[in-house]
C-alpha atoms as a PDB file:
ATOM      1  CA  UNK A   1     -14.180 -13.796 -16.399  1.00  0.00           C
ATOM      2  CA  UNK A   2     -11.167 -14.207 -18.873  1.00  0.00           C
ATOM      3  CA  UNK A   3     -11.894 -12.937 -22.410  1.00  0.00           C
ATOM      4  CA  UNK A   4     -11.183 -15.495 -25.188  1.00  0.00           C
ATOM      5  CA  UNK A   5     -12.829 -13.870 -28.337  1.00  0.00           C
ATOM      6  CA  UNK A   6     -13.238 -10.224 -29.907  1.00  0.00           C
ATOM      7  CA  UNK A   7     -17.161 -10.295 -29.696  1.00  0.00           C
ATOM      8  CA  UNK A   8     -16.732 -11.236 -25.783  1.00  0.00           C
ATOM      9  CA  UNK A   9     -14.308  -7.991 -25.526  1.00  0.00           C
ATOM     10  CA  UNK A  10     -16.575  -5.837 -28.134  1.00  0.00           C
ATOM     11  CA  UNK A  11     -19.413  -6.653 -25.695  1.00  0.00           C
ATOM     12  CA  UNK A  12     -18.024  -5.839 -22.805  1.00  0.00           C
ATOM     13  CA  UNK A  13     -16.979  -1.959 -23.998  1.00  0.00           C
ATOM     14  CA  UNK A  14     -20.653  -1.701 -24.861  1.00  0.00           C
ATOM     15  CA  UNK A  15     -21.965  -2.275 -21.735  1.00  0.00           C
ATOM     16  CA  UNK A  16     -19.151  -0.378 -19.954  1.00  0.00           C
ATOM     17  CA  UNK A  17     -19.154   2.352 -22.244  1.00  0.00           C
ATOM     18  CA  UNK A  18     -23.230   2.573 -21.518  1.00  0.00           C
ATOM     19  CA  UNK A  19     -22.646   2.304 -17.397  1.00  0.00           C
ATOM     20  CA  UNK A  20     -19.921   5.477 -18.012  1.00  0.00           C
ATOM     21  CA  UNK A  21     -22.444   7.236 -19.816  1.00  0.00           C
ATOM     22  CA  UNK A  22     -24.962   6.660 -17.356  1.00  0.00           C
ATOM     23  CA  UNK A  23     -22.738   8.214 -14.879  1.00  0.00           C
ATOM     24  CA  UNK A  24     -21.744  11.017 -16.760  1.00  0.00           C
ATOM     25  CA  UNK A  25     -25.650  11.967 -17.592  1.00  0.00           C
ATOM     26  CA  UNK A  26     -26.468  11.860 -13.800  1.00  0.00           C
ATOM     27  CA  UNK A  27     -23.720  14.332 -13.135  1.00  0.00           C
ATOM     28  CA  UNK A  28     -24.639  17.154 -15.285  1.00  0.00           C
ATOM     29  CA  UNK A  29     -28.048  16.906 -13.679  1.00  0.00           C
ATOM     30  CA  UNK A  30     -26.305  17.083  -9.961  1.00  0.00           C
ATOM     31  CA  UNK A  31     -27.343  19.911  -8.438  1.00  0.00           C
ATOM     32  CA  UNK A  32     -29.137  21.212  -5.466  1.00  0.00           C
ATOM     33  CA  UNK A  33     -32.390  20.469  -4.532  1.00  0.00           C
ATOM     34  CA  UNK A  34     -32.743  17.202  -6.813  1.00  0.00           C
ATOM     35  CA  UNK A  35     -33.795  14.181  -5.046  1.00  0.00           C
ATOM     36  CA  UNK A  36     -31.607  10.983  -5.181  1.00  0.00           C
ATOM     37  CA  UNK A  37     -34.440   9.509  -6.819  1.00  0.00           C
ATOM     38  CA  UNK A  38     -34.478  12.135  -9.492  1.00  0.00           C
ATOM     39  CA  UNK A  39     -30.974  11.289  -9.895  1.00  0.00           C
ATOM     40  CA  UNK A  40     -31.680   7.505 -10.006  1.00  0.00           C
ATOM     41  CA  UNK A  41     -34.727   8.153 -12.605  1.00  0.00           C
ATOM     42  CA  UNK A  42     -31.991   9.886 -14.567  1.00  0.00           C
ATOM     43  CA  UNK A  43     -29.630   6.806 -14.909  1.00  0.00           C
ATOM     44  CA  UNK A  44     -32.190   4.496 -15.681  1.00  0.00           C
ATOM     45  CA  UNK A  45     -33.725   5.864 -18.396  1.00  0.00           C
ATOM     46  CA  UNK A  46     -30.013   6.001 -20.217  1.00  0.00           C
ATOM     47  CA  UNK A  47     -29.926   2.153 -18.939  1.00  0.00           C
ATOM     48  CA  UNK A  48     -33.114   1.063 -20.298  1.00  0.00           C
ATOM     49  CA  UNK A  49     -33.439   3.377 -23.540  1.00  0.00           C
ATOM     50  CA  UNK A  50     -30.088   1.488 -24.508  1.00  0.00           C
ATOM     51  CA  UNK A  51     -31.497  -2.163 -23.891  1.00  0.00           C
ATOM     52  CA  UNK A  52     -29.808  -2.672 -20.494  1.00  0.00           C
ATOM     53  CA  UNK A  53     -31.448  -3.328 -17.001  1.00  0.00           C
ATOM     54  CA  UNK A  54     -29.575  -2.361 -13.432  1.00  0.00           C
ATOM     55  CA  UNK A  55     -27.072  -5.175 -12.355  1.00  0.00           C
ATOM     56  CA  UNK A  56     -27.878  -4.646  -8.826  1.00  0.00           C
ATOM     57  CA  UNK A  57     -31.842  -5.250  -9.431  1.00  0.00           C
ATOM     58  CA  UNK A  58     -31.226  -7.722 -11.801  1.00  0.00           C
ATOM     59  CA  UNK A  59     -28.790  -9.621  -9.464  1.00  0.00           C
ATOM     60  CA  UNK A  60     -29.838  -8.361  -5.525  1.00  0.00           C
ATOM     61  CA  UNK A  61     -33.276  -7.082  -6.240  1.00  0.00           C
ATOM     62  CA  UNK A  62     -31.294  -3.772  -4.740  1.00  0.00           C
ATOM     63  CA  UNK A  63     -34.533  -0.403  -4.633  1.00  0.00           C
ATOM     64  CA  UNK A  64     -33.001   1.673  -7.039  1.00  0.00           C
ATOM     65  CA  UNK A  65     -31.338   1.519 -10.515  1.00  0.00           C
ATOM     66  CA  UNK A  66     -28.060   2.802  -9.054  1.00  0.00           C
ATOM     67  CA  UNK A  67     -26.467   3.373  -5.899  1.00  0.00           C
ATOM     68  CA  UNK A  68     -26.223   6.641  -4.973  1.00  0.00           C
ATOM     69  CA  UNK A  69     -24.188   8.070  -1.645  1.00  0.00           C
ATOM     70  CA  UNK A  70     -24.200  10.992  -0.018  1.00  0.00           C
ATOM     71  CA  UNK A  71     -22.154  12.356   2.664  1.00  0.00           C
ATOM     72  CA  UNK A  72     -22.134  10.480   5.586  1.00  0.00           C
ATOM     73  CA  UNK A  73     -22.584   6.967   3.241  1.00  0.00           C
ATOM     74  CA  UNK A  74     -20.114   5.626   1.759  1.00  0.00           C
ATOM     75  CA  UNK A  75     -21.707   2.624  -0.838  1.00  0.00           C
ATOM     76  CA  UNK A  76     -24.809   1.390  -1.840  1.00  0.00           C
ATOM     77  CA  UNK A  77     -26.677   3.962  -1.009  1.00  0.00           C
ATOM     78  CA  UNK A  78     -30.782   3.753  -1.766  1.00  0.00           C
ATOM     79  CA  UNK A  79     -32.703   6.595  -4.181  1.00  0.00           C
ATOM     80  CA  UNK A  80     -35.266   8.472  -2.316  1.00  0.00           C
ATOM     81  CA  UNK A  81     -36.362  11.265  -0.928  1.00  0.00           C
ATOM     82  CA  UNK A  82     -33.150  12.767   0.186  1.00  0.00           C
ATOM     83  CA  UNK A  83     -32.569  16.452  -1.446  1.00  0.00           C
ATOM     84  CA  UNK A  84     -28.679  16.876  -2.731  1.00  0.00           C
ATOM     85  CA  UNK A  85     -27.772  20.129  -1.113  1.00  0.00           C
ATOM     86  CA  UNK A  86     -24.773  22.744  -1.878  1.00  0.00           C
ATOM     87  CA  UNK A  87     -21.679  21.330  -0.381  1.00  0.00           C
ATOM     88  CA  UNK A  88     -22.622  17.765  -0.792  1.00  0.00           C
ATOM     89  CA  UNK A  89     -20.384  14.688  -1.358  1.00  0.00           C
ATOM     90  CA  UNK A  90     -21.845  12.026  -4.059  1.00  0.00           C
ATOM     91  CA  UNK A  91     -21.214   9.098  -5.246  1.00  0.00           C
ATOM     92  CA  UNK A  92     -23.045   7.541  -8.063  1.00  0.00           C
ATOM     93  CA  UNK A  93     -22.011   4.100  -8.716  1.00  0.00           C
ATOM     94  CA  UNK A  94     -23.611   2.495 -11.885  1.00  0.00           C
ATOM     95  CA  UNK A  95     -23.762  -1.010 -12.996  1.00  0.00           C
ATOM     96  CA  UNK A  96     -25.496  -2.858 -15.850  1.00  0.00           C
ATOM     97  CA  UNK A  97     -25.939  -5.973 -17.674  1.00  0.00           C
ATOM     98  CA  UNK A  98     -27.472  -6.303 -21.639  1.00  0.00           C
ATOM     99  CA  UNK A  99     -26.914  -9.176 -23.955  1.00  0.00           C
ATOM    100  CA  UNK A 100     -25.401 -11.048 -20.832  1.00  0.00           C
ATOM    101  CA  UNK A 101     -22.396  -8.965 -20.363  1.00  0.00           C
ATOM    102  CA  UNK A 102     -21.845  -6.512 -16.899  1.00  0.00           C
ATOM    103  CA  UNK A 103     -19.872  -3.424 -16.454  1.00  0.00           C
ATOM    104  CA  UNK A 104     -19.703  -1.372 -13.492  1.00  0.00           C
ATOM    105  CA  UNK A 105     -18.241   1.905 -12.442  1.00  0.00           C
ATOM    106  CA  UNK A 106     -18.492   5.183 -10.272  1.00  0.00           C
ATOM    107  CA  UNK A 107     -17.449   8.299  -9.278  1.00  0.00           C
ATOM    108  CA  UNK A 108     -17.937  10.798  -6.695  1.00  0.00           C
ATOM    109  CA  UNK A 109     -18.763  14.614  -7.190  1.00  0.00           C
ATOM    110  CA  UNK A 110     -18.573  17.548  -4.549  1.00  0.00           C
ATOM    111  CA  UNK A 111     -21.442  19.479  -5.234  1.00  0.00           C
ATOM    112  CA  UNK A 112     -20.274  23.258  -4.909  1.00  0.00           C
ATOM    113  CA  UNK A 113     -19.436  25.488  -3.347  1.00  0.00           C
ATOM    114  CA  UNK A 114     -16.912  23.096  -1.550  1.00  0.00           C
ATOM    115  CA  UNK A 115     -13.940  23.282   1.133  1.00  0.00           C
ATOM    116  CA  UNK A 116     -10.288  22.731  -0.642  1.00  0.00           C
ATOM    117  CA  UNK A 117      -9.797  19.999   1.611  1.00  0.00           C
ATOM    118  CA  UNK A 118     -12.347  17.869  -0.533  1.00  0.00           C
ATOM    119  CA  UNK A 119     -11.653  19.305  -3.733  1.00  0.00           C
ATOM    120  CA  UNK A 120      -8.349  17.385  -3.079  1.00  0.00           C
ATOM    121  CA  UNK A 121      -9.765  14.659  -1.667  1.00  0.00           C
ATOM    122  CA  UNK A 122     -12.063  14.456  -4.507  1.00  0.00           C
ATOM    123  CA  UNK A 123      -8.343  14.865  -7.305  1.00  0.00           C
ATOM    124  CA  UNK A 124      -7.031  12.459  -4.976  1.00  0.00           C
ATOM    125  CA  UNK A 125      -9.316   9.674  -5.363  1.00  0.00           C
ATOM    126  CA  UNK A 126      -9.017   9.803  -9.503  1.00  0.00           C
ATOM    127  CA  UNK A 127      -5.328   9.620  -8.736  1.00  0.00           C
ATOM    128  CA  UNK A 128      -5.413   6.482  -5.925  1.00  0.00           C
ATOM    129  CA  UNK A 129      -7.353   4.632  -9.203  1.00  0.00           C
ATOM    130  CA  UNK A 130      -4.812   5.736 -11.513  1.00  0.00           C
ATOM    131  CA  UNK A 131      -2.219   4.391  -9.642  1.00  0.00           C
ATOM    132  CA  UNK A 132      -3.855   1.042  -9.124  1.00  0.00           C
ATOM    133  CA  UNK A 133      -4.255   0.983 -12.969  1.00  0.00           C
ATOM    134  CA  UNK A 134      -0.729   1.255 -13.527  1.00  0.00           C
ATOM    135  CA  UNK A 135      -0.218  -1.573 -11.972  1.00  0.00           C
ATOM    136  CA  UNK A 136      -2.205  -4.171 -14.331  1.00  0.00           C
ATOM    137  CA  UNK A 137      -0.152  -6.317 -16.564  1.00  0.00           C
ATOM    138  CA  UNK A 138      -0.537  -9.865 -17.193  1.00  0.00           C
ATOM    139  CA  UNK A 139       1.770 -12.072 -14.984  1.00  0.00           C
ATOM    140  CA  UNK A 140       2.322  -9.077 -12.638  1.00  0.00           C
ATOM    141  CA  UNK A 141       1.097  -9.825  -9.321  1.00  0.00           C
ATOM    142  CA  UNK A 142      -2.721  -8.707  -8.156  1.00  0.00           C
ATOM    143  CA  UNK A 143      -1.127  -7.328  -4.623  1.00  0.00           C
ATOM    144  CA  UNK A 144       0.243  -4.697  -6.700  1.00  0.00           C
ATOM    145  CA  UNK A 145      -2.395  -2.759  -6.787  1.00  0.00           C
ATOM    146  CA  UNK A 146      -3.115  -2.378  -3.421  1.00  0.00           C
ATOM    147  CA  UNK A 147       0.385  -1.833  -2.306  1.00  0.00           C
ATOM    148  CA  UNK A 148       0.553   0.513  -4.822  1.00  0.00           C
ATOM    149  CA  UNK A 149      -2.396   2.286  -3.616  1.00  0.00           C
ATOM    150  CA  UNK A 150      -1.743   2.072   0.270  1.00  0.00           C
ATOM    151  CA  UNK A 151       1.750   3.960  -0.614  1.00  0.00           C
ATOM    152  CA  UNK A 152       0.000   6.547  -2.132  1.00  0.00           C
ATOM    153  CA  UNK A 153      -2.899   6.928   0.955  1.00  0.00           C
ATOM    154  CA  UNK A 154      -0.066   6.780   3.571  1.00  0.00           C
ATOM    155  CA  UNK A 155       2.295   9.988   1.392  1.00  0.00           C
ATOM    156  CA  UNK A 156      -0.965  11.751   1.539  1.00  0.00           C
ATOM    157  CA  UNK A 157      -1.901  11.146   4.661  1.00  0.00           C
ATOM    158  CA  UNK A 158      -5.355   9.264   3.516  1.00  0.00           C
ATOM    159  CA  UNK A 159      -6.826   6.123   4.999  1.00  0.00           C
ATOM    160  CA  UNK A 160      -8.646   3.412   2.998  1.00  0.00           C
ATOM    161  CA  UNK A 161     -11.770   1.889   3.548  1.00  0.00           C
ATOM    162  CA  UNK A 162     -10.418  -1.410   4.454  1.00  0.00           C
ATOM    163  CA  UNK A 163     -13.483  -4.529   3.522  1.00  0.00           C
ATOM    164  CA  UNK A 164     -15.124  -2.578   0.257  1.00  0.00           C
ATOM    165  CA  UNK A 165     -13.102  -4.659  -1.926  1.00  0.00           C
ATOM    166  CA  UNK A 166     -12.687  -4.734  -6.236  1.00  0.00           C
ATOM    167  CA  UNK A 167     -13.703  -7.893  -7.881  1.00  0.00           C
ATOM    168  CA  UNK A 168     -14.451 -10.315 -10.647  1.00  0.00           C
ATOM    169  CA  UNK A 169     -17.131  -8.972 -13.267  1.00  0.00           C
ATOM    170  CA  UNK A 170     -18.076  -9.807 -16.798  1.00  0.00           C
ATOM    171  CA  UNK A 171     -20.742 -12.941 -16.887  1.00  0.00           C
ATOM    172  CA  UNK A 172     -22.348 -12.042 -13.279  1.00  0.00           C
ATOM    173  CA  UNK A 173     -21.848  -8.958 -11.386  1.00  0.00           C
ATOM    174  CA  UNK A 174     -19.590  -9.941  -8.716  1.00  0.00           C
ATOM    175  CA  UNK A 175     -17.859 -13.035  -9.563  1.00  0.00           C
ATOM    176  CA  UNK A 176     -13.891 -14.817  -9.596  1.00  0.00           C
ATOM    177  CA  UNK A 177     -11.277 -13.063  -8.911  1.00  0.00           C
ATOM    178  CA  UNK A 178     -13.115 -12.544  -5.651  1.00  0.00           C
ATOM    179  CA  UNK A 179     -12.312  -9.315  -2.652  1.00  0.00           C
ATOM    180  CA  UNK A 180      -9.485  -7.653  -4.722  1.00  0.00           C
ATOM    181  CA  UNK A 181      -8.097  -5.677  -1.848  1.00  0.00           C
ATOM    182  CA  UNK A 182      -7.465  -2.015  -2.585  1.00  0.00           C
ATOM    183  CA  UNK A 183      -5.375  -1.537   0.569  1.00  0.00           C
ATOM    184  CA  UNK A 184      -1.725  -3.442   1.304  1.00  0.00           C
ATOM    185  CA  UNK A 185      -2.608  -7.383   1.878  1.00  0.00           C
ATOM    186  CA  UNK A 186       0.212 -10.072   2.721  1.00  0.00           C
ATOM    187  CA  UNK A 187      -2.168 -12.790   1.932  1.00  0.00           C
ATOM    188  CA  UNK A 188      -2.928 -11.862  -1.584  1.00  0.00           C
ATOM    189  CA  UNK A 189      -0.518 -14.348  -3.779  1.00  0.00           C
ATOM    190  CA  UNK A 190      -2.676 -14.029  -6.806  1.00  0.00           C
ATOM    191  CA  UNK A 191      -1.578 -13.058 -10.508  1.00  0.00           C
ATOM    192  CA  UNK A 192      -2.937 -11.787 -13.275  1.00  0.00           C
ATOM    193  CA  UNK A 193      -3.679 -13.673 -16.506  1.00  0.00           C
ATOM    194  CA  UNK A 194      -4.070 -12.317 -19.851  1.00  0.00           C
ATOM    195  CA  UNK A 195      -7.890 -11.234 -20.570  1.00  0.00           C
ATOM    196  CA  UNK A 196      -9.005 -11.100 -17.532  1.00  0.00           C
ATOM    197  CA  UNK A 197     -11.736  -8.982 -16.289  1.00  0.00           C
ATOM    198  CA  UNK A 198     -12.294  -7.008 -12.774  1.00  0.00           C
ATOM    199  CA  UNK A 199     -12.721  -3.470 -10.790  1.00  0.00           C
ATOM    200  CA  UNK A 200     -10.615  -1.551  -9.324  1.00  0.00           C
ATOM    201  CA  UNK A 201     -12.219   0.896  -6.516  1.00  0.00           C
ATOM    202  CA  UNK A 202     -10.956   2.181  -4.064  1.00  0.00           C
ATOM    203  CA  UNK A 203     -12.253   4.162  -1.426  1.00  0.00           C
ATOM    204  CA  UNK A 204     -10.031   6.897  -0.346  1.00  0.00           C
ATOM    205  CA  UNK A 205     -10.752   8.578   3.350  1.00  0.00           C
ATOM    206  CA  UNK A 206     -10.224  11.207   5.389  1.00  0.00           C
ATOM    207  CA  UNK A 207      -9.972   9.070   8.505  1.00  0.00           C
ATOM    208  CA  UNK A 208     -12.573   6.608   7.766  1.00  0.00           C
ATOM    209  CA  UNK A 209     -11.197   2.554   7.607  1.00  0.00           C
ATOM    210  CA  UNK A 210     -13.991   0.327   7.422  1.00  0.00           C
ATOM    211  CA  UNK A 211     -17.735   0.338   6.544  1.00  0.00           C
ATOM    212  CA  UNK A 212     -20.453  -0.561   8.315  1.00  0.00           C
ATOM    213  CA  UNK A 213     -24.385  -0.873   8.137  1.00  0.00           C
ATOM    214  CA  UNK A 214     -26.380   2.136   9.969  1.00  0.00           C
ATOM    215  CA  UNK A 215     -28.536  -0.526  11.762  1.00  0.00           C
ATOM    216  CA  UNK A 216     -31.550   1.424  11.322  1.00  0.00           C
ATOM    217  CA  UNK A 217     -33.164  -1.361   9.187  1.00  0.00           C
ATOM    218  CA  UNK A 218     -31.439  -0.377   5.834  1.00  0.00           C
ATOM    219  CA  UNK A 219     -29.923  -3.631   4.343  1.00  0.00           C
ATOM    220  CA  UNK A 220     -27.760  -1.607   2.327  1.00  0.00           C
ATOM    221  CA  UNK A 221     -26.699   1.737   3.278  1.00  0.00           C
ATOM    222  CA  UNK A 222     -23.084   1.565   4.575  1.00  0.00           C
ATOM    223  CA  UNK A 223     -21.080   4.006   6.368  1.00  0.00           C
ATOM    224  CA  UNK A 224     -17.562   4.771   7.181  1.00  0.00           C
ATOM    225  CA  UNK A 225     -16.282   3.774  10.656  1.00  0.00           C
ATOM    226  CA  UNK A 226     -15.390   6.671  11.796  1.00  0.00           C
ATOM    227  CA  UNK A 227     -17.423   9.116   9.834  1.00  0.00           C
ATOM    228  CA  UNK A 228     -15.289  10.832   7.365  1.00  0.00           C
ATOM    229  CA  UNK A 229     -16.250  12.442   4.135  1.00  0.00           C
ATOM    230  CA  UNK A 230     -14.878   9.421   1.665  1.00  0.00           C
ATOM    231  CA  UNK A 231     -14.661   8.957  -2.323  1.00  0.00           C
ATOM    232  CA  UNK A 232     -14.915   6.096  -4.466  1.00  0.00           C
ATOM    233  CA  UNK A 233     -13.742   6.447  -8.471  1.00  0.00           C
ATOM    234  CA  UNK A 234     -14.316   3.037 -10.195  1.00  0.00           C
ATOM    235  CA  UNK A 235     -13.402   1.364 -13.833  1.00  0.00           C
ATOM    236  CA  UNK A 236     -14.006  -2.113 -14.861  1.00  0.00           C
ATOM    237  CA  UNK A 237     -10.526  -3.616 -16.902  1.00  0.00           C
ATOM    238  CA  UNK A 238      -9.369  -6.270 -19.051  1.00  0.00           C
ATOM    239  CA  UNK A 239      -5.836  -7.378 -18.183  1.00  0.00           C
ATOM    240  CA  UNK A 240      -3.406  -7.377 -21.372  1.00  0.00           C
ATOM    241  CA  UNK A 241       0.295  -7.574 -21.606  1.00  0.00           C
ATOM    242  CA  UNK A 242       0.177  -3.966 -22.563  1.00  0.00           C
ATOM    243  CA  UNK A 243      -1.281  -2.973 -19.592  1.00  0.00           C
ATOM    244  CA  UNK A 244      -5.337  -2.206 -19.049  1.00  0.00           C
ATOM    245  CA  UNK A 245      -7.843  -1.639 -21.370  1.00  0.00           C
ATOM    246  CA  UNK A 246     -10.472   0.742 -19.358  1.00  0.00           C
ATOM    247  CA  UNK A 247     -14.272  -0.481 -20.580  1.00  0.00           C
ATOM    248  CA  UNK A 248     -15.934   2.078 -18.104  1.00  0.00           C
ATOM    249  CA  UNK A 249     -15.226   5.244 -20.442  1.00  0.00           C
ATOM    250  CA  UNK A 250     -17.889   7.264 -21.939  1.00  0.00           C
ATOM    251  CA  UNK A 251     -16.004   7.936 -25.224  1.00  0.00           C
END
């Protein structure tokens, strides 16, 4: 989507504004012994009591309101029965539409007490966005961002997940500008126009560099290949030549 009028953009914060608070809501109440259904409960009540309905239902008739990872899973992980535990590494990843309009965004969260090693993983991850954020200015090219963000994995000594790519949002959940690669990629010659709308999320690993379906007759569930504890920290942006403005913030 490219944004042509004030209401579009006002529209857009909303909804983003709504999918950050959503987050933020399901991470005070992170803590052991909920269920990932709890959790899920949790987000969709700030969803619905704020007229908006879960993109992925809404648009892949996905079993939950949100996605919600743990561990071993890296995206699009289902609410159930699964108890968060001390030590835990989650990722909520929340996504919305109302009045037409879709924002999506996500975070992870160690759930304490918690090794060093993924606090910094965990600081790490906000920073790999950050840097791909810095990198957003109309004309500029959309490789930036990932070379930006694979120089920053390989001084740290990280490894990206390598097909979860950013995208397109704003009239549909996934939509043009299409697999907006978080990692280096010679064959991305796209730029960036003024107005428009996508992710950026990158998935920052200790090892892991691709993701893969458990094959245990979950359709959605994917892991990292190798298992490594990964993180994911997500904002939805509008392109202007003063840089991004960042839709997915709770304030």
């Amino acid at each position: 989507m490219v944004i042509s009028t004030e209401e579009e953009l006002q529209k857009l914060k909303d909804i983003g504004r709504l999918c950050a608070v959503a987050v933020e809501t399901m991470a005070k109440a992170l803590e052991p012994g909920i269920t990932t259904r709890e959790l899920d409960l949790i987000g969709r009540k700030v969803l619905e009591d704020n007229g908006a309905q879960s993109a992925p239902e809404f648009c892949y008739e996905f079993p939950g309101a949100t996605c919600i990872s743990v561990n071993e899973e890296v995206a699009h992980g289902i609410p159930g029965d699964r108890r968060i535990e001390a030590g835990d590494l989650v990722n909520i990843d929340v996504s919305a539409v109302k009045d037409g309009f879709f924002g999506d965004t996500g975070s992870s969260f160690a759930v304490p007490p918690v090794s060093k090693q993924i606090e910094k993983l965990c600081r790490d991850g906000r920073r790999a966005l950050w840097t791909g954020l810095q990198q957003v200015k109309t004309g500029k090219p959309i490789a930036g961002i990932g070379n930006a963000i694979g120089a920053f994995a390989a001084k740290n000594r990280y490894t990206l997940i390598s097909n979860l790519a950013s995208h397109g949002v704003g009239h549909s959940l996934h939509e043009e500008p299409k697999e907006i690669s978080t990692w280096p990629d010679p064959d991305e010659t796209r730029f960036m126009e003024e107005g428009l709308v996508f992710t950026i999320e990158p998935f920052l690993s200790l090892g892991g560099t691709w993701a893969e379906d458990g094959g245990n007759g979950d359709p959605w569930t994917l892991y990292s290949d190798p298992r490594a504890p990964t993180v994911q920290y997500e904002h939805t942006i509008v392109v202007t030549r003063n840089g991004p403005i960042i839709l997915t913030l709770p304030d």
